[in-house]
PDB file of N, CA and C in Angstrom:
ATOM      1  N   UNK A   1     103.767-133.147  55.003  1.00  0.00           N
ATOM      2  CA  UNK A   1     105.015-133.499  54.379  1.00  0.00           C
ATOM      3  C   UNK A   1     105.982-133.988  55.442  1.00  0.00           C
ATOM      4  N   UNK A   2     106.640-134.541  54.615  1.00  0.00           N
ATOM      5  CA  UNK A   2     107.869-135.539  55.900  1.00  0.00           C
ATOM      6  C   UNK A   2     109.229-135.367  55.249  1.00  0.00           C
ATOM      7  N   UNK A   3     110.268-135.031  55.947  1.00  0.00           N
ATOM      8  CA  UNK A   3     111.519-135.233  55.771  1.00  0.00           C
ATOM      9  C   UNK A   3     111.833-136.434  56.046  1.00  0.00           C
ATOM     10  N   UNK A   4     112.074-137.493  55.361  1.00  0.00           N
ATOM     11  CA  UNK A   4     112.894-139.235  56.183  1.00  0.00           C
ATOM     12  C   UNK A   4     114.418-138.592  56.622  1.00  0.00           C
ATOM     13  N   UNK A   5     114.273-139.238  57.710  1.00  0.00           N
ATOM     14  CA  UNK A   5     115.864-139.509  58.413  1.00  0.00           C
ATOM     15  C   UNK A   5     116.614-140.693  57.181  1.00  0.00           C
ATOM     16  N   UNK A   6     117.640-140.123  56.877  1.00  0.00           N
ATOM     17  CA  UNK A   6     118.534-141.126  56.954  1.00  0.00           C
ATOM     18  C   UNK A   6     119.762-142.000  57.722  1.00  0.00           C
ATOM     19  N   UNK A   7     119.000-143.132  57.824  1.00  0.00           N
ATOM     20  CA  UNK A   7     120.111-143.847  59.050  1.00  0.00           C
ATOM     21  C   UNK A   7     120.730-145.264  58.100  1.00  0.00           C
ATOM     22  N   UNK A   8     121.828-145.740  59.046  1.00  0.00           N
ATOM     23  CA  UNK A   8     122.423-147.025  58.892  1.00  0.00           C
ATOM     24  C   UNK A   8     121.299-147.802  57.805  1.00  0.00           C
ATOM     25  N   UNK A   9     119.879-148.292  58.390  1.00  0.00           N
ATOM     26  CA  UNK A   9     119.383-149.292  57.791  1.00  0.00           C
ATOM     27  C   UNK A   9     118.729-148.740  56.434  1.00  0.00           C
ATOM     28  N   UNK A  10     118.725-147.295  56.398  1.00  0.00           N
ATOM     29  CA  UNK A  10     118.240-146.873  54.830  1.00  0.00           C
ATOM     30  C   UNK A  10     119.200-147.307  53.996  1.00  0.00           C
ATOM     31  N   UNK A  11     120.485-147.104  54.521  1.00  0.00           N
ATOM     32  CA  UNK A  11     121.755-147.207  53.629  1.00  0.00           C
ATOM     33  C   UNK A  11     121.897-148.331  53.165  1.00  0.00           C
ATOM     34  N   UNK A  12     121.651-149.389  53.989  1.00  0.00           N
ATOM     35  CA  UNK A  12     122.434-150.962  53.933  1.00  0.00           C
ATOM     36  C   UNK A  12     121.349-151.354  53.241  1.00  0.00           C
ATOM     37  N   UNK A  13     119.197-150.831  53.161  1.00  0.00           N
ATOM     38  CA  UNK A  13     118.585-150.935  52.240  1.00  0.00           C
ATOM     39  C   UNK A  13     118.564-150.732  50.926  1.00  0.00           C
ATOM     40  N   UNK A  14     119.364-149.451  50.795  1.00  0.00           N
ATOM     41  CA  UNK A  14     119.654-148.786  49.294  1.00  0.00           C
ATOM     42  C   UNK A  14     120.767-149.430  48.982  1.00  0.00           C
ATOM     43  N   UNK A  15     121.915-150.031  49.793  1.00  0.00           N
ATOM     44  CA  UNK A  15     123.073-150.945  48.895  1.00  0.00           C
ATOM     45  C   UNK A  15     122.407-151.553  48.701  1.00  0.00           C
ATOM     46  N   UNK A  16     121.486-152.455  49.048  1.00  0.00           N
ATOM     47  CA  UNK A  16     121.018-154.156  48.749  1.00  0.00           C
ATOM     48  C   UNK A  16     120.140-153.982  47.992  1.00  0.00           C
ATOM     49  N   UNK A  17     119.936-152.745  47.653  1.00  0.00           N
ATOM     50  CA  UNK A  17     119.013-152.759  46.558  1.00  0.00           C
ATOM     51  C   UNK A  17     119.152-152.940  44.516  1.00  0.00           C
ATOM     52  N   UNK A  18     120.658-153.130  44.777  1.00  0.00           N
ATOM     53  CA  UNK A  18     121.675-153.221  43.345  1.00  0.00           C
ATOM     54  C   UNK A  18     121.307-152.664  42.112  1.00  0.00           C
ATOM     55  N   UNK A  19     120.831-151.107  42.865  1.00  0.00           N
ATOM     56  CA  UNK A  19     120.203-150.245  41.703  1.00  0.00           C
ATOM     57  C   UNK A  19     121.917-149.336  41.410  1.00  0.00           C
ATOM     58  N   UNK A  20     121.847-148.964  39.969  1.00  0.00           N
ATOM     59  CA  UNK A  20     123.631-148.396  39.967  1.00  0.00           C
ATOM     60  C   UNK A  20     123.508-147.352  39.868  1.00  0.00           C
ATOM     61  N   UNK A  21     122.680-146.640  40.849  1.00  0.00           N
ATOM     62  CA  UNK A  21     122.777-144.613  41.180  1.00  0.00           C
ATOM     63  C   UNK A  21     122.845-145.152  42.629  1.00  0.00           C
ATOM     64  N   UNK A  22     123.281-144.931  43.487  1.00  0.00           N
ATOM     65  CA  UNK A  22     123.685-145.202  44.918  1.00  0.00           C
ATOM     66  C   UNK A  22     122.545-144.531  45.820  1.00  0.00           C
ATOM     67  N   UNK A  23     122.620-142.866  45.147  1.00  0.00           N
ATOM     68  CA  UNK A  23     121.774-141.762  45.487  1.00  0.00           C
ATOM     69  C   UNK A  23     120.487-141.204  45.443  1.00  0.00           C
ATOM     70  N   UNK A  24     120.033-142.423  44.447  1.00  0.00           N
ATOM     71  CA  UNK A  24     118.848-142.577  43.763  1.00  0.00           C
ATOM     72  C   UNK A  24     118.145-143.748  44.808  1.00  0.00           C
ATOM     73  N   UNK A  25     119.336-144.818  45.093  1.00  0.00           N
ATOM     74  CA  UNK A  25     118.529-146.087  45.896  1.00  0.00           C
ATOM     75  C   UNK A  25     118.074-145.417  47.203  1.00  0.00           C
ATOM     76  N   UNK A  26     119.183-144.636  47.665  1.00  0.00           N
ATOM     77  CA  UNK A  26     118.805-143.781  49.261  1.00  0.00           C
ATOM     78  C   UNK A  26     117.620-143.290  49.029  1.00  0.00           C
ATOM     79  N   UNK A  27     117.777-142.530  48.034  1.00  0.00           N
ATOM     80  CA  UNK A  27     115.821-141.739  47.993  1.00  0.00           C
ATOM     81  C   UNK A  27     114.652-142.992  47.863  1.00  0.00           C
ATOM     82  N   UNK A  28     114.933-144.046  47.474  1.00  0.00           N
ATOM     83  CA  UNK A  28     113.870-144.746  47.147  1.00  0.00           C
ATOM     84  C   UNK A  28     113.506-145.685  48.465  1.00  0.00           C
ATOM     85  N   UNK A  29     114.681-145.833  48.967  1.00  0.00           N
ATOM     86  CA  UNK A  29     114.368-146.833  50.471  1.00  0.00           C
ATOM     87  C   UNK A  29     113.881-145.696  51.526  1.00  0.00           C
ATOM     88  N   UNK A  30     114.173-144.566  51.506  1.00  0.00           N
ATOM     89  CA  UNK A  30     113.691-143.564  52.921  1.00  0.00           C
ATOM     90  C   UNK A  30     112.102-143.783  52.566  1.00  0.00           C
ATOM     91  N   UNK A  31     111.544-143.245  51.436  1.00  0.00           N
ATOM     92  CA  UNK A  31     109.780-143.431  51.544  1.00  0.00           C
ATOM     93  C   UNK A  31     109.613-144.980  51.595  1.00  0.00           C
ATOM     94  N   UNK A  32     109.880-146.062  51.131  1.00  0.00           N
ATOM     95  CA  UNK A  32     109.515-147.289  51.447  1.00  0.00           C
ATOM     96  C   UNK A  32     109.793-147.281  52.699  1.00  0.00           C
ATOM     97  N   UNK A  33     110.651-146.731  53.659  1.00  0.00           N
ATOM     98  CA  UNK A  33     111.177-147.300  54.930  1.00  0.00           C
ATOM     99  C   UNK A  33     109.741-146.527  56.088  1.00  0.00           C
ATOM    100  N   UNK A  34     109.591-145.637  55.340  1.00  0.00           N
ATOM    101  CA  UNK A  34     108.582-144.581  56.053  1.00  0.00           C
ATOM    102  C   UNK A  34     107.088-144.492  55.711  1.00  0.00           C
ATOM    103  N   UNK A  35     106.570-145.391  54.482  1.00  0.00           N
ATOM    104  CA  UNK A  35     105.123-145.026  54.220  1.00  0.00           C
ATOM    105  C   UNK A  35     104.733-143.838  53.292  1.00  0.00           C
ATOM    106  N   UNK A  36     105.571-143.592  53.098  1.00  0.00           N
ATOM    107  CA  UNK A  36     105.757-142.283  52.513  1.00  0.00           C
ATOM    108  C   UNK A  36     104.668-142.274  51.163  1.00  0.00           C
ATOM    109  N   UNK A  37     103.785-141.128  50.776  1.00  0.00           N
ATOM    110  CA  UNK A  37     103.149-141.782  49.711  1.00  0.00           C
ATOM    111  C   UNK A  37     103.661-141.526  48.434  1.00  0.00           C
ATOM    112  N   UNK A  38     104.686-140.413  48.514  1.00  0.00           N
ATOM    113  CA  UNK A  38     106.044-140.061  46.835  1.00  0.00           C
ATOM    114  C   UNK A  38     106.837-139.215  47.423  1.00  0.00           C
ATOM    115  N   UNK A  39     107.786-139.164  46.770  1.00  0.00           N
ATOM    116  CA  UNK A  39     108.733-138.443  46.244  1.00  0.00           C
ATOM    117  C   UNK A  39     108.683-136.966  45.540  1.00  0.00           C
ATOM    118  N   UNK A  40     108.970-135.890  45.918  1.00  0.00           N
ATOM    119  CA  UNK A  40     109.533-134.568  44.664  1.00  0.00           C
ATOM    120  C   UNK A  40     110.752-134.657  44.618  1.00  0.00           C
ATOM    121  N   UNK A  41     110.496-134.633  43.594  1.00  0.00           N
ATOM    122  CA  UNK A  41     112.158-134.489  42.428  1.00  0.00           C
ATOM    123  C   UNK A  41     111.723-134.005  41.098  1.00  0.00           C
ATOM    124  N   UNK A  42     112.739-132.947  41.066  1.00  0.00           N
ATOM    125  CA  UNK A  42     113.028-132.629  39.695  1.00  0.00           C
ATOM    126  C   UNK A  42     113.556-133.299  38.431  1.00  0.00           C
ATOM    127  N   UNK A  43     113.667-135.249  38.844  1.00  0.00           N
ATOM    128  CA  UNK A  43     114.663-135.933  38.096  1.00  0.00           C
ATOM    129  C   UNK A  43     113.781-136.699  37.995  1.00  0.00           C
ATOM    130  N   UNK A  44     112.581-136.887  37.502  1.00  0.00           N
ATOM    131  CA  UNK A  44     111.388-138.015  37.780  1.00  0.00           C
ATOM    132  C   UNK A  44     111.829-139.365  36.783  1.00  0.00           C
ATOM    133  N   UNK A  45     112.533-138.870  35.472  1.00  0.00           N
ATOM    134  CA  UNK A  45     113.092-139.892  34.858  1.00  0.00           C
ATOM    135  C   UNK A  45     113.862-141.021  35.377  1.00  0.00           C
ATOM    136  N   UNK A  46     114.588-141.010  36.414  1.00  0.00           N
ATOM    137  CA  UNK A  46     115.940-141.681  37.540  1.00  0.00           C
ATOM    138  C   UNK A  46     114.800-142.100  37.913  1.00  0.00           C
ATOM    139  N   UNK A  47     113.570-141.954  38.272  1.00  0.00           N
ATOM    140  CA  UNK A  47     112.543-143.249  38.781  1.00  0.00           C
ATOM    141  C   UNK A  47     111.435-143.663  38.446  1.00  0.00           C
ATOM    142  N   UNK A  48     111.765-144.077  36.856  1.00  0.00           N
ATOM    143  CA  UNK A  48     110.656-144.637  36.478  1.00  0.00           C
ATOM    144  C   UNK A  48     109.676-145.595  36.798  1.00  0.00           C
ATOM    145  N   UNK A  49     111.068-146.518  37.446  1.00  0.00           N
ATOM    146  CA  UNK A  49     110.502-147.627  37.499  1.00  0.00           C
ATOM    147  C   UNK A  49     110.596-148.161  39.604  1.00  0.00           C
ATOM    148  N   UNK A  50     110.571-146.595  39.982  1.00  0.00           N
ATOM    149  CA  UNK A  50     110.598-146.742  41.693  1.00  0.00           C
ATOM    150  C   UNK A  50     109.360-147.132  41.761  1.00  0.00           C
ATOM    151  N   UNK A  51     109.388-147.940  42.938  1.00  0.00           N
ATOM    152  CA  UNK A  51     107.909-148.446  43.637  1.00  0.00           C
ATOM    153  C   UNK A  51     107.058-147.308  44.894  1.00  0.00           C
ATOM    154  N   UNK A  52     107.430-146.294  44.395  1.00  0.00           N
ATOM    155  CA  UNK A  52     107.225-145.174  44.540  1.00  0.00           C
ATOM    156  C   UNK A  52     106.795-143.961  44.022  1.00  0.00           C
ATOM    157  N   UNK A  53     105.793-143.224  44.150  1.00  0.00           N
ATOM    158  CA  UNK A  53     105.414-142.353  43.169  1.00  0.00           C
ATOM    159  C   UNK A  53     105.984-141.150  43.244  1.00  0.00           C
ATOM    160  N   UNK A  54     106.086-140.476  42.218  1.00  0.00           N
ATOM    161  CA  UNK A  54     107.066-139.164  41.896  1.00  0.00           C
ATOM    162  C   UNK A  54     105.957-138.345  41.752  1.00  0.00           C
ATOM    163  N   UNK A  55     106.295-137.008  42.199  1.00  0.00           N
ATOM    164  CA  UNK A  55     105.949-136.132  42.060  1.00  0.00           C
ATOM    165  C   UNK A  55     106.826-134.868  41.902  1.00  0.00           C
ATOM    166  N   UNK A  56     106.569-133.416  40.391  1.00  0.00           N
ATOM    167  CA  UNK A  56     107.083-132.547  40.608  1.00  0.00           C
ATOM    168  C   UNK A  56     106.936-131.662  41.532  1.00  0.00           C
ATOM    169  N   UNK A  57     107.773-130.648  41.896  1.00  0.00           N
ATOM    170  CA  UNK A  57     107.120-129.802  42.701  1.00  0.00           C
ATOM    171  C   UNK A  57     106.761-128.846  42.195  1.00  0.00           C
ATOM    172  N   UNK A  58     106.120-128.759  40.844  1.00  0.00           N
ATOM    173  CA  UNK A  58     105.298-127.989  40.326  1.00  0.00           C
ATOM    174  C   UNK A  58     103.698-128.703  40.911  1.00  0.00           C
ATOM    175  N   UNK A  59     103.734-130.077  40.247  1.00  0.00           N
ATOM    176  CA  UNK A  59     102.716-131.096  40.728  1.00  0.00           C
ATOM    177  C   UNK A  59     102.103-130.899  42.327  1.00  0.00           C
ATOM    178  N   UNK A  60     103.262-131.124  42.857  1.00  0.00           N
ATOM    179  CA  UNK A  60     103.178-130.835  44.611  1.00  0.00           C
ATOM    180  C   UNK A  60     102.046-129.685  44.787  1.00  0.00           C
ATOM    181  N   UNK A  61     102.863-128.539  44.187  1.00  0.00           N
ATOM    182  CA  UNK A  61     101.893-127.301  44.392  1.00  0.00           C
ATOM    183  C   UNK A  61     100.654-127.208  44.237  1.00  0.00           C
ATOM    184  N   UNK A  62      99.996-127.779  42.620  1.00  0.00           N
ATOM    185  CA  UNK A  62      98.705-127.796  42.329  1.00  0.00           C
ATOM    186  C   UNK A  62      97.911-128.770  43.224  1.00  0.00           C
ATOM    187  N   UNK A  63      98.644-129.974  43.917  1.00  0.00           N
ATOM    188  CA  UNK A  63      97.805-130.695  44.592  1.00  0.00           C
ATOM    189  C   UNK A  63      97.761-129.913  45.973  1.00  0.00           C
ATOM    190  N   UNK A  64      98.242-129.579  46.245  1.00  0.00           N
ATOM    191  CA  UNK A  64      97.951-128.785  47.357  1.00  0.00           C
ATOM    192  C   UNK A  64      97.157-127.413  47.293  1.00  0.00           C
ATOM    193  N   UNK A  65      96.832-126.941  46.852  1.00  0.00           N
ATOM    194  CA  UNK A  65      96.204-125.629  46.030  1.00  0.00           C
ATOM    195  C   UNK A  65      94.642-126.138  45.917  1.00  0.00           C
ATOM    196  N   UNK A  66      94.700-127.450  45.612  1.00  0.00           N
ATOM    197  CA  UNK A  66      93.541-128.030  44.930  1.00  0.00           C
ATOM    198  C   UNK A  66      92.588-128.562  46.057  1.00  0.00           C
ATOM    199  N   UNK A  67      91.022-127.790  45.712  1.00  0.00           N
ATOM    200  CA  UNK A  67      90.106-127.900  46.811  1.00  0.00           C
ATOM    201  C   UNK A  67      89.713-129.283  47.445  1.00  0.00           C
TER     202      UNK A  67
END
């Protein structure tokens, strides 16, 4: 698992991204910026349509659990 940094160019990625949750674009440019292969969030609806895959962290758990 990875924490993304957020810096300057996540930010100026997530403005230019002219999605209208501000907070939502930040989460979506840190894993694009990083390779990242998803996201946990409890709000999986806010990214339906991220180019990014969501995961709960209920989900999280079983995949990790899982042989």
């Amino acid at each position: 698992m990875e924490i993304c940094t957020v810096d300057k160019s996540i930010l100026e990625s997530a403005f230019a991204s002219n999605l209208n949750d501000f907070e939502d674009a930040v989460q979506i440019a840190c894993p694009l910026a990083n390779n990242v292969d998803a996201i946990i969030t409890r709000d999986a609806k806010d990214f339906a349509d991220a180019p990014v895959s969501m995961l709960s962290a209920g989900k999280l758990l079983n995949t990790l659990q899982s042989p």
